[in-house]
N, C-alpha and C. Protein backbone atom coordinates (compact mmCIF):
# COMPACT_ATOMS: atom_id res chain seq x y z
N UNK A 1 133.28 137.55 30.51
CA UNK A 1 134.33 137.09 31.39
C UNK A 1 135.01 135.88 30.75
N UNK A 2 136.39 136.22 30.10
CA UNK A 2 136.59 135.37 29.51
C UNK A 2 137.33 133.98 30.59
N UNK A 3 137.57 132.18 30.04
CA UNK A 3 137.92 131.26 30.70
C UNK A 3 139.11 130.93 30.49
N UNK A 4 140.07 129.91 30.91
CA UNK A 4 141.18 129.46 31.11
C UNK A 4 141.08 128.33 31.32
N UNK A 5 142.38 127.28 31.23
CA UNK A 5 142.70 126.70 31.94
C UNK A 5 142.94 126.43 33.57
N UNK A 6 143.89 127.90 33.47
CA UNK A 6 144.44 128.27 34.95
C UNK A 6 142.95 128.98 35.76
N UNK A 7 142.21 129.74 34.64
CA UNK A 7 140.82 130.42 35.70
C UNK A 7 139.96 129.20 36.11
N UNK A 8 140.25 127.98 35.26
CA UNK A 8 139.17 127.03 35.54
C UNK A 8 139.58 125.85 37.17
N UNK A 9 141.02 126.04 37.10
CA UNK A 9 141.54 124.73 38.30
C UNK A 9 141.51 126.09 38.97
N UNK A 10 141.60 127.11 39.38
CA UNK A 10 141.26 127.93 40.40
C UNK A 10 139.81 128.18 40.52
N UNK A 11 139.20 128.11 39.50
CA UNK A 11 137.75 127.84 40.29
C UNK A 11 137.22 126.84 40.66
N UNK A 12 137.95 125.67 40.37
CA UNK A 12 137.53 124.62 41.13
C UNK A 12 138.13 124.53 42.58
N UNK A 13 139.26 125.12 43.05
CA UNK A 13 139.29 125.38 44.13
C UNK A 13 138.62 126.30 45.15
N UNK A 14 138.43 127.13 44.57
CA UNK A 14 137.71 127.84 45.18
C UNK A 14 135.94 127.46 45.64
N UNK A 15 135.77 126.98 44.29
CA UNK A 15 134.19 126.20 44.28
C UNK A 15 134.16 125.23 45.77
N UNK A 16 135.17 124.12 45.45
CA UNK A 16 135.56 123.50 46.58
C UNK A 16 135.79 124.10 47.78
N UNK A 17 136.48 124.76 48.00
CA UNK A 17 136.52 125.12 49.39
C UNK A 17 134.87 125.68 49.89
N UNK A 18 134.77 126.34 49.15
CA UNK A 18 132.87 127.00 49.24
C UNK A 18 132.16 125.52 49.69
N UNK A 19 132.44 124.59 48.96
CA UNK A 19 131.16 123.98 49.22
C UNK A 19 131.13 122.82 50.67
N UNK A 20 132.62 122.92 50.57
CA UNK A 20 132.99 122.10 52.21
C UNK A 20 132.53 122.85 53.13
N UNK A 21 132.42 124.29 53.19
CA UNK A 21 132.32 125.00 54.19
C UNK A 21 131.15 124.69 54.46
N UNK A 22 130.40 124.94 53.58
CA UNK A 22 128.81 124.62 53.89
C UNK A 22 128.32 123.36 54.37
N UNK A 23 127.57 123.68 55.50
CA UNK A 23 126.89 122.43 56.35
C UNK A 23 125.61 121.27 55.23
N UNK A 24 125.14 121.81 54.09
CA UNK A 24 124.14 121.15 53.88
C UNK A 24 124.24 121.20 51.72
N UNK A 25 123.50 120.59 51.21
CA UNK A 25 123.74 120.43 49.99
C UNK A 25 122.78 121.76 50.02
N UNK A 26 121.44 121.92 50.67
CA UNK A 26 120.65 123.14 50.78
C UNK A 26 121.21 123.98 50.41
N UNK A 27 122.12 124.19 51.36
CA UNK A 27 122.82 125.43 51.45
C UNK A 27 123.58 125.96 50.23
N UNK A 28 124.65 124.70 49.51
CA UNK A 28 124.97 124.99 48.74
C UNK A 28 124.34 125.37 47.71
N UNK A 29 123.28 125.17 46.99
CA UNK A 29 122.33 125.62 45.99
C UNK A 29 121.88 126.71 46.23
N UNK A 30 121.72 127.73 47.87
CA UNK A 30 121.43 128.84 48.05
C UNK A 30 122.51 129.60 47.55
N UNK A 31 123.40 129.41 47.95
CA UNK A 31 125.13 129.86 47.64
C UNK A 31 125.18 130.03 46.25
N UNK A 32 124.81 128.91 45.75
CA UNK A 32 125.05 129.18 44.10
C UNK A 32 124.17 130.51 43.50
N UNK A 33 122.29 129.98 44.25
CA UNK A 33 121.28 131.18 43.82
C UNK A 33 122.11 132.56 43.95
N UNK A 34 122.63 132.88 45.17
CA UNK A 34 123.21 134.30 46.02
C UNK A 34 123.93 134.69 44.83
N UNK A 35 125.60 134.21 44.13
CA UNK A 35 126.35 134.05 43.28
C UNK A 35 125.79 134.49 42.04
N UNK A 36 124.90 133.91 41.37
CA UNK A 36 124.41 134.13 40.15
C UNK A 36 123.93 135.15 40.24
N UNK A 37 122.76 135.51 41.13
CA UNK A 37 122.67 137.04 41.05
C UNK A 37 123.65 138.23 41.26
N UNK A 38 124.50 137.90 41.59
CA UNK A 38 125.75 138.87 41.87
C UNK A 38 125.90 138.91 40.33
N UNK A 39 126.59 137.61 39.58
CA UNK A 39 126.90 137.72 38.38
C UNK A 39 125.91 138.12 37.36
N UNK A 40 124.40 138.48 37.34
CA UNK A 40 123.60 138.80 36.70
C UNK A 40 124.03 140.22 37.09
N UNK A 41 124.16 140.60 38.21
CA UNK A 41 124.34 142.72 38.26
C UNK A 41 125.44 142.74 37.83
N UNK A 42 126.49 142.11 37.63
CA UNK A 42 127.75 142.58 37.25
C UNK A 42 127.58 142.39 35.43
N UNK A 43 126.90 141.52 34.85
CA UNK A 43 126.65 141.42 33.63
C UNK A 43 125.61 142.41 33.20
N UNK A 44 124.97 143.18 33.83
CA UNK A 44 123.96 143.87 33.78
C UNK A 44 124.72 145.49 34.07
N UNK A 45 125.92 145.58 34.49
CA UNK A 45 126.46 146.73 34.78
C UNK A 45 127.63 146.93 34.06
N UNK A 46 127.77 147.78 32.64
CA UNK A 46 128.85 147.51 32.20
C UNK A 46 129.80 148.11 33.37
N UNK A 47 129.64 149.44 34.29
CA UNK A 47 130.33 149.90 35.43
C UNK A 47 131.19 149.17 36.50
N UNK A 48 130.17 148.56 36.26
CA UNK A 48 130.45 147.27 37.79
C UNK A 48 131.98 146.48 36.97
N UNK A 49 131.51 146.05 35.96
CA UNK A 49 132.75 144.92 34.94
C UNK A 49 133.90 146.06 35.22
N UNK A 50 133.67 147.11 34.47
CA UNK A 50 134.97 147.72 34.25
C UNK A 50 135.82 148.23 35.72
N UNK A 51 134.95 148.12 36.99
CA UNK A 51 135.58 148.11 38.06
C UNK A 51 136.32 147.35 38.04
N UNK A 52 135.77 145.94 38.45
CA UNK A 52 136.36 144.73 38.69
C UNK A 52 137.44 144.24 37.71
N UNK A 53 137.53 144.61 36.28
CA UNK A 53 138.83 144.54 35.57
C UNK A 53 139.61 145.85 35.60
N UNK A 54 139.44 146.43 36.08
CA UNK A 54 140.50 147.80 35.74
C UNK A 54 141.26 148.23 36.84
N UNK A 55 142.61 147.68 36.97
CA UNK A 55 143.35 148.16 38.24
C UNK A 55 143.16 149.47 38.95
N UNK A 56 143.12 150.28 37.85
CA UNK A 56 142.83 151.89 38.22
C UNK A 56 142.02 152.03 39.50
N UNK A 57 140.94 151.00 39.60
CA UNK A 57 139.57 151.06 40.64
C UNK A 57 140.06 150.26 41.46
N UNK A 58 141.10 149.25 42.15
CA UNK A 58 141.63 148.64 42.69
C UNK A 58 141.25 149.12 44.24
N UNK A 59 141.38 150.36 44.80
CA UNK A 59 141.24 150.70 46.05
C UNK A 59 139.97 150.63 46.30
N UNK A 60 139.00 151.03 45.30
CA UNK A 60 137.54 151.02 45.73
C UNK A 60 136.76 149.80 45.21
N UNK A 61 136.97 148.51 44.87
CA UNK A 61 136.68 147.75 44.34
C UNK A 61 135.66 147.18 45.60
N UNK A 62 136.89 146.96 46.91
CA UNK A 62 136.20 145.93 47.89
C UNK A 62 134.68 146.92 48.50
N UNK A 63 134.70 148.05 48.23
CA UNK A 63 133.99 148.79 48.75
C UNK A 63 132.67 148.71 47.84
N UNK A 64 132.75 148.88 46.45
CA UNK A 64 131.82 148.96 45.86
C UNK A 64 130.74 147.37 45.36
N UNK A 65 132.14 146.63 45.66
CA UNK A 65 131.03 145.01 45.59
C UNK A 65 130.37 144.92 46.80
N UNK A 66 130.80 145.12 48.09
CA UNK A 66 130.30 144.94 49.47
C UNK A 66 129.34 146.05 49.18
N UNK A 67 129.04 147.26 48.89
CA UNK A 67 127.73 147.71 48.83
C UNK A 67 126.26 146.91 47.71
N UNK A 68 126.69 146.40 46.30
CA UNK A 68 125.90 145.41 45.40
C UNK A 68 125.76 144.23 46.55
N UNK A 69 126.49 143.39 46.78
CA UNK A 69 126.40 142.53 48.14
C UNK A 69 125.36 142.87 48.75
N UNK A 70 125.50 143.66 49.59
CA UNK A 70 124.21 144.01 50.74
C UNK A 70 123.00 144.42 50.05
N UNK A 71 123.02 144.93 48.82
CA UNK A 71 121.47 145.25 48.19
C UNK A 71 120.86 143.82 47.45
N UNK A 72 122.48 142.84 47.34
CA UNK A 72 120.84 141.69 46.78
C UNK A 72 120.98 140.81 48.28
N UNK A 73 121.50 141.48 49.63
CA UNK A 73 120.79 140.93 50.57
C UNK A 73 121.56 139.21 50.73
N UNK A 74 122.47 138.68 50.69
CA UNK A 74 123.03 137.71 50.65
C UNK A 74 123.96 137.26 51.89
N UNK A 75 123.83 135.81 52.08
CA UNK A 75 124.37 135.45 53.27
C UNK A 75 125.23 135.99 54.13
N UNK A 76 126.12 135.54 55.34
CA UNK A 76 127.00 136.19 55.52
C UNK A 76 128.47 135.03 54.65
N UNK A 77 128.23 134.14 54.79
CA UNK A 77 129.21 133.56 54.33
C UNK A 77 130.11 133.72 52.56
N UNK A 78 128.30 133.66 52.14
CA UNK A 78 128.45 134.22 50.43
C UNK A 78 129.63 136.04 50.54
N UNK A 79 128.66 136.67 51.02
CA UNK A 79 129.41 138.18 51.44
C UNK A 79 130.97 137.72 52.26
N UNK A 80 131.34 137.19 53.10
CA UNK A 80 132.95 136.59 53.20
C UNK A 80 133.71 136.35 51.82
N UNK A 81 132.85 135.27 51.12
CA UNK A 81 133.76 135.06 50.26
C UNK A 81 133.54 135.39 49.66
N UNK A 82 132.60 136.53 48.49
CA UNK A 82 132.72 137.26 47.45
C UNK A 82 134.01 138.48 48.48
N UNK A 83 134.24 138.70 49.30
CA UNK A 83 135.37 139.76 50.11
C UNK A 83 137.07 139.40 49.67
N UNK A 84 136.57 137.66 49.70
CA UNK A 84 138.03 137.04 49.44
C UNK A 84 138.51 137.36 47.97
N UNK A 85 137.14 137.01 47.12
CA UNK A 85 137.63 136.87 45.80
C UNK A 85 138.11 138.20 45.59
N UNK A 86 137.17 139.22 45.87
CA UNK A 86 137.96 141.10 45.79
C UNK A 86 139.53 141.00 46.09
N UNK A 87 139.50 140.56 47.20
CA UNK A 87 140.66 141.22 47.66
C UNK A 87 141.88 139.84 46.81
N UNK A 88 141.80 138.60 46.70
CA UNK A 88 142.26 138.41 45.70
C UNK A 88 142.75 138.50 44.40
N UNK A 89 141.51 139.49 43.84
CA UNK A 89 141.67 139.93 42.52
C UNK A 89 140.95 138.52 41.93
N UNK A 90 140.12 137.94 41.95
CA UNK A 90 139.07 136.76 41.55
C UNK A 90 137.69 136.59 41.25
N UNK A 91 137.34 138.45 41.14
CA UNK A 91 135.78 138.36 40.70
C UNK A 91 135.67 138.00 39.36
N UNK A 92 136.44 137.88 38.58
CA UNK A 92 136.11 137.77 36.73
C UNK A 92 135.92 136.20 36.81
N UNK A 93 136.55 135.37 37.67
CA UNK A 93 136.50 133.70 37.67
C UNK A 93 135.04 133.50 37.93
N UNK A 94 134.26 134.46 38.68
CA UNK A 94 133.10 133.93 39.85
C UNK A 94 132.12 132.95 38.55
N UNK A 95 131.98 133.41 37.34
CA UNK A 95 130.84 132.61 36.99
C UNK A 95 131.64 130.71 36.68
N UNK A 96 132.73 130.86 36.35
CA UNK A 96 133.93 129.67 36.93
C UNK A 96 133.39 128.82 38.09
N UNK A 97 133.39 129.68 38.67
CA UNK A 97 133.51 129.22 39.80
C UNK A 97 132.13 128.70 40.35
N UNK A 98 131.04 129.18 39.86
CA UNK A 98 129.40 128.89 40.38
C UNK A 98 129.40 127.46 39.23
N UNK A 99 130.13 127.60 38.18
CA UNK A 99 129.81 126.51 37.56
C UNK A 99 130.15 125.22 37.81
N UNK A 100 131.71 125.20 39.01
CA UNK A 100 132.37 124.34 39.38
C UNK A 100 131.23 123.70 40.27
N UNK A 101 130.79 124.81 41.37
CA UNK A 101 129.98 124.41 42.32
C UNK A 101 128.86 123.66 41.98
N UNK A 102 128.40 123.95 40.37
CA UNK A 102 127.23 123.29 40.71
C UNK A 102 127.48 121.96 40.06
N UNK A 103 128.78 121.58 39.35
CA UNK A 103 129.34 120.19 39.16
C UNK A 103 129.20 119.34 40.37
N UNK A 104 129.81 119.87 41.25
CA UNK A 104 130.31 119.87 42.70
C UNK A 104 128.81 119.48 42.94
N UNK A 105 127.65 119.72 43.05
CA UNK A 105 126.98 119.86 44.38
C UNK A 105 125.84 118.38 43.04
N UNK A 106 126.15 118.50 41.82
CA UNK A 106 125.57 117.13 41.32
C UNK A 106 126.25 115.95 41.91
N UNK A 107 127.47 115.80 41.35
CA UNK A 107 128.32 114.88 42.02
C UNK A 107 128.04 114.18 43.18
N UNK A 108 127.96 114.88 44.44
CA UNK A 108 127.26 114.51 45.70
C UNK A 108 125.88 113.89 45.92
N UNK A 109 125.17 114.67 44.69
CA UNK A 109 123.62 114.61 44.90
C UNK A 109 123.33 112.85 44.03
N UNK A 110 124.43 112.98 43.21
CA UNK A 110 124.13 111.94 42.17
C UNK A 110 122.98 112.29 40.66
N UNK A 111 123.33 113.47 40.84
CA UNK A 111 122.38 114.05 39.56
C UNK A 111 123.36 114.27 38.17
N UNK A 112 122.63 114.31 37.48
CA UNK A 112 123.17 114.37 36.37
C UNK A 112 122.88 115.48 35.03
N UNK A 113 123.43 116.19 35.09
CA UNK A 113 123.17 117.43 34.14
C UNK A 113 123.17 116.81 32.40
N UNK A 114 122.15 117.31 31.81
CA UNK A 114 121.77 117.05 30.70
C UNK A 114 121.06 118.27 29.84
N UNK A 115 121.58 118.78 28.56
CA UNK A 115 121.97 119.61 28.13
C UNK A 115 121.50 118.66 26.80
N UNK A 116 119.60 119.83 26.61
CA UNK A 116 118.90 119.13 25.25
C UNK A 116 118.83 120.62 24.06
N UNK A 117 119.46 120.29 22.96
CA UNK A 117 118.88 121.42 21.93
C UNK A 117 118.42 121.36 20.70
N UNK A 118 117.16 121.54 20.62
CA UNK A 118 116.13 121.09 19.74
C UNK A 118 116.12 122.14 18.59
N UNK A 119 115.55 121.69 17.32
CA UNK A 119 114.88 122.95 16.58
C UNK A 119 113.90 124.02 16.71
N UNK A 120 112.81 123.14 17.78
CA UNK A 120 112.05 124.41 17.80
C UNK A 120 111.63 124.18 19.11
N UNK A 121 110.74 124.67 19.92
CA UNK A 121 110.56 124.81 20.75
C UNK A 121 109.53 123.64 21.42
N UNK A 122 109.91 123.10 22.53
CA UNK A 122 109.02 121.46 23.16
C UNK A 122 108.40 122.01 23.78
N UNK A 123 106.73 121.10 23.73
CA UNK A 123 105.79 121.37 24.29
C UNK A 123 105.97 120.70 26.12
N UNK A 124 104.75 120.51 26.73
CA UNK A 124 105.19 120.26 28.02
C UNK A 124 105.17 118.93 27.73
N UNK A 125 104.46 118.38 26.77
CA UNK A 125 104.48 117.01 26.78
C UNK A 125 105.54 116.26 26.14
N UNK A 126 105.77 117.00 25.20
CA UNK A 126 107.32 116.61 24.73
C UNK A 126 108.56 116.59 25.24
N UNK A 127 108.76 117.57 26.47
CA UNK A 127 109.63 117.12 27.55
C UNK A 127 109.29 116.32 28.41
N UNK A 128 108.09 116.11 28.84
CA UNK A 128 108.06 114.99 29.37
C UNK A 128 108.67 113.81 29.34
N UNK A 129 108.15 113.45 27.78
CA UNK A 129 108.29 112.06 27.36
C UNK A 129 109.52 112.28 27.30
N UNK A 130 110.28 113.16 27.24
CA UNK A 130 111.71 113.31 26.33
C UNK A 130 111.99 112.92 27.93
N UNK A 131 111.83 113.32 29.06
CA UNK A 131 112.71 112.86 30.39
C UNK A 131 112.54 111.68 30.56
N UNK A 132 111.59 110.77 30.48
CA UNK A 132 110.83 109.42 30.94
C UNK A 132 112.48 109.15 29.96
N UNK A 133 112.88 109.11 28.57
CA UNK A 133 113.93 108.39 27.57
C UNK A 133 115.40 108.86 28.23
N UNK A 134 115.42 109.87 28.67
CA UNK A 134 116.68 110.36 29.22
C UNK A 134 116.81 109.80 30.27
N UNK A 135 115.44 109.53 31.14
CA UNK A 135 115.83 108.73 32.60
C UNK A 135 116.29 106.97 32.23
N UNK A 136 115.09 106.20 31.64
CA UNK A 136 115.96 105.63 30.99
C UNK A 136 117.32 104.98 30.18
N UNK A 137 118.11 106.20 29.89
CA UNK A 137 119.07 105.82 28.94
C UNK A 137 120.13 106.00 30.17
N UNK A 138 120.24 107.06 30.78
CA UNK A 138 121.33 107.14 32.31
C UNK A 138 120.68 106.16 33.36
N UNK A 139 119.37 105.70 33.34
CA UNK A 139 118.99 104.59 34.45
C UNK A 139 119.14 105.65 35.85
N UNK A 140 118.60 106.34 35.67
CA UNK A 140 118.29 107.56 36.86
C UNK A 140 116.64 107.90 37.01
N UNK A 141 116.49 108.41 37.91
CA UNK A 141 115.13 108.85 38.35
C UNK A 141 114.93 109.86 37.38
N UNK A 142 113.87 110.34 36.87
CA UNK A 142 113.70 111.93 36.54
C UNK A 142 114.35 112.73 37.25
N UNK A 143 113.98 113.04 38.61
CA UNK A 143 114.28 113.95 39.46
C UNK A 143 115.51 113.99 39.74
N UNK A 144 116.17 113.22 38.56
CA UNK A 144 117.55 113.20 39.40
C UNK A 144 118.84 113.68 38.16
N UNK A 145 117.68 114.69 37.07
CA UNK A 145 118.35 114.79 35.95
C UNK A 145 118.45 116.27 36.05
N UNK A 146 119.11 117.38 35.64
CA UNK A 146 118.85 118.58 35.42
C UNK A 146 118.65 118.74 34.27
N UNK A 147 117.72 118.56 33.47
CA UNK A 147 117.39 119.28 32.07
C UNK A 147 117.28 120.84 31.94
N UNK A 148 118.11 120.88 30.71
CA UNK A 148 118.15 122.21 30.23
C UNK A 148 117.89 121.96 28.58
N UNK A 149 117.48 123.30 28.16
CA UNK A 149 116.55 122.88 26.95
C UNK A 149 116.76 124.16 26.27
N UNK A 150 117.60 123.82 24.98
CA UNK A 150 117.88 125.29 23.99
C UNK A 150 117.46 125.09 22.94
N UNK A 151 116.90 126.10 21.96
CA UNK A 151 116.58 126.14 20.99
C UNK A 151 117.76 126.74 19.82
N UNK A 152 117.82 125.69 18.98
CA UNK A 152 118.62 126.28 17.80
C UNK A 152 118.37 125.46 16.25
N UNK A 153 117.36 126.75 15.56
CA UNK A 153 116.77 126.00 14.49
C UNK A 153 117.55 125.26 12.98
N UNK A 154 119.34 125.54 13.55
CA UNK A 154 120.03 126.07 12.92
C UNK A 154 120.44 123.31 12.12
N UNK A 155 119.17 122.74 13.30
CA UNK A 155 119.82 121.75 13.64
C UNK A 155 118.46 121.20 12.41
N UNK A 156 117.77 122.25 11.94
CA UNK A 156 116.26 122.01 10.98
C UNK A 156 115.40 120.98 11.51
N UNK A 157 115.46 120.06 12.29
CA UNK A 157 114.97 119.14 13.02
C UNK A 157 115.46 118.20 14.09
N UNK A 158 114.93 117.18 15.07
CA UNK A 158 115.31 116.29 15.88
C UNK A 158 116.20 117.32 17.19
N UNK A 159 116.91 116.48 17.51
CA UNK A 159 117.58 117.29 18.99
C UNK A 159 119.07 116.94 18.90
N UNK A 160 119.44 117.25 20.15
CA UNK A 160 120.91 116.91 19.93
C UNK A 160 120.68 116.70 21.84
N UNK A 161 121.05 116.11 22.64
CA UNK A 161 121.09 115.63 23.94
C UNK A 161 122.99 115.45 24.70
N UNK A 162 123.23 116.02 25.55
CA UNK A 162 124.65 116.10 26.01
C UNK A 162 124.46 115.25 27.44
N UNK A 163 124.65 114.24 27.55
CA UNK A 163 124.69 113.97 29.10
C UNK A 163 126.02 113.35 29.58
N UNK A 164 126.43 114.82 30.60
CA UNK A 164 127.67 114.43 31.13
C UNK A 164 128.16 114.93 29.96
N UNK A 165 129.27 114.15 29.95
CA UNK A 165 130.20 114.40 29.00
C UNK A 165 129.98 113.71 27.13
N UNK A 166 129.01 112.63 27.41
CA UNK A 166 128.82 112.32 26.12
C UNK A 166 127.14 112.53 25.58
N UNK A 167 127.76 112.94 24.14
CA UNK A 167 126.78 113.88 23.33
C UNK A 167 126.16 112.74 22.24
N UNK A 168 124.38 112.57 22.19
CA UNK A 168 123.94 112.13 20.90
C UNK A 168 123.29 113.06 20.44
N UNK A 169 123.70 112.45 19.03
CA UNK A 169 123.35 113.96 17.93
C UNK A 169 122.12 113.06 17.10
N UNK A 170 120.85 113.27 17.13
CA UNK A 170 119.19 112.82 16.58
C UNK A 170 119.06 113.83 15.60
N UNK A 171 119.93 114.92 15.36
CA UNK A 171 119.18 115.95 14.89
C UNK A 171 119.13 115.95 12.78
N UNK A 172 118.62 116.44 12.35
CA UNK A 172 118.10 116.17 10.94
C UNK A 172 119.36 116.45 10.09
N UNK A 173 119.84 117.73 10.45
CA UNK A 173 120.93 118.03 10.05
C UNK A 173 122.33 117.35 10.61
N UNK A 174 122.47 116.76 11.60
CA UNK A 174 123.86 116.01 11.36
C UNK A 174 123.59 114.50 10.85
N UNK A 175 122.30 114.03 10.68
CA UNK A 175 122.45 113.09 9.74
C UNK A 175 122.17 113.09 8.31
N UNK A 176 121.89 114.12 7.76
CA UNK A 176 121.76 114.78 6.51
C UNK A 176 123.60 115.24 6.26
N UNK A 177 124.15 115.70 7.24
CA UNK A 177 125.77 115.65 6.73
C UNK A 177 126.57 114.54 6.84
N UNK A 178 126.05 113.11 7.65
CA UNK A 178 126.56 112.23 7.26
C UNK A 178 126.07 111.16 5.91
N UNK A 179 124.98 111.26 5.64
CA UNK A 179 124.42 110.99 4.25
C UNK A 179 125.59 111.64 3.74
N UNK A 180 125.52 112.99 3.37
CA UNK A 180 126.35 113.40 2.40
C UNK A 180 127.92 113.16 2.01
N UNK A 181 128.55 112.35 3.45
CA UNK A 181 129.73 112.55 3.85
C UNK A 181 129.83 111.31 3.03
N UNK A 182 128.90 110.20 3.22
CA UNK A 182 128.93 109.05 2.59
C UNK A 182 128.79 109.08 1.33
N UNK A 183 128.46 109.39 0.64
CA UNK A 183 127.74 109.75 -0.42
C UNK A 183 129.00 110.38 -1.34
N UNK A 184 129.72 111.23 -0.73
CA UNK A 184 131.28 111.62 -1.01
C UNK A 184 132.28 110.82 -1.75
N UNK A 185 131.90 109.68 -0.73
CA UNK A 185 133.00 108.69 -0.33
C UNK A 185 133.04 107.88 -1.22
N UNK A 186 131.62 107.48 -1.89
CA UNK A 186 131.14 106.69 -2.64
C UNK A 186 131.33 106.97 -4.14
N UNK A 187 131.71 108.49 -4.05
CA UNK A 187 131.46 108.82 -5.70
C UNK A 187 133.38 109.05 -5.96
């Protein structure tokens, strides 16, 4: 599902309106759970995709999401507005749009999404300690961080850490290309 500009400020509206509706931050994180699994069967169905992009299927579209709907069993409100986005023509935004929400539902909470990718794979104790430094460095609780944790050996060592919007790079290989960059400069 490819992104935009224009798919992205429409899913933030849409995210938004979703999450006002909802009485509780609870709720909203159920909303999001409901959502993602929708977008896991639709990523899981090349059928389902080529509905939802192919005008041709246009008449049976609202029919065939409202049946996936009722089999993963989801709110009534979630089922409203996955109805809207159909009949809009706005299911290709939805993972847009779960992502807005869950900006949306940190924001409120005061959490802070943090986005770690290491070379190889951290033990339990190594995330640990690695949260105790992350709570630290944002001056936040643990519990008040969302760690996510990817592997890409491609970094040969150390990590690379994203919080929010600003990124430190620890990892072996981007200071092995600034050695070199220097090193350039010098000769």
């Amino acid at each position: 599902m490819k992104s935009s500009i224009r798919n992205r400020a429409l899913a933030e509206r849409y995210a938004s309106a979703l999450v006002d509706s909802l009485p509780k931050v609870e709720a909203v994180d159920g909303a999001v759970k409901e959502l993602e699994l929708l977008v896991a069967a639709i990523d899981a169905s090349p059928d389902l995709l080529q509905i939802l992009s192919n005008p041709v299927f246009a008449g049976d579209r609202a029919d065939i999401v409202a049946d996936v709907i009722s089999k993963l069993k989801t709110s009534e409100l979630v089922r409203r507005f996955v109805a809207l986005l159909v009949e809009r023509n706005r299911m290709l935004i939805l993972p847009e749009i779960i992502s807005s929400m869950k900006s949306l539902l940190r924001e409120r909470t005061g959490r802070i999404e943090v986005e770690v990718t290491c070379a190889q794979e951290l033990s339990e104790d190594q995330q640990k300690a690695l949260m105790v430094k992350l709570a630290a460095m944002t001056q936040k609780a643990e519990d008040a961080l969302d760690l996510t944790v990817e592997v890409d050996p491609s970094l040969w060592g150390g990590l690379r850490a994203k919080i929010g919007s600003v990124v430190y790079d620890a990892s072996l290989r981007s200071q092995l290309e600034q050695v070199a960059s220097k090193l350039r400069k010098e000769i």
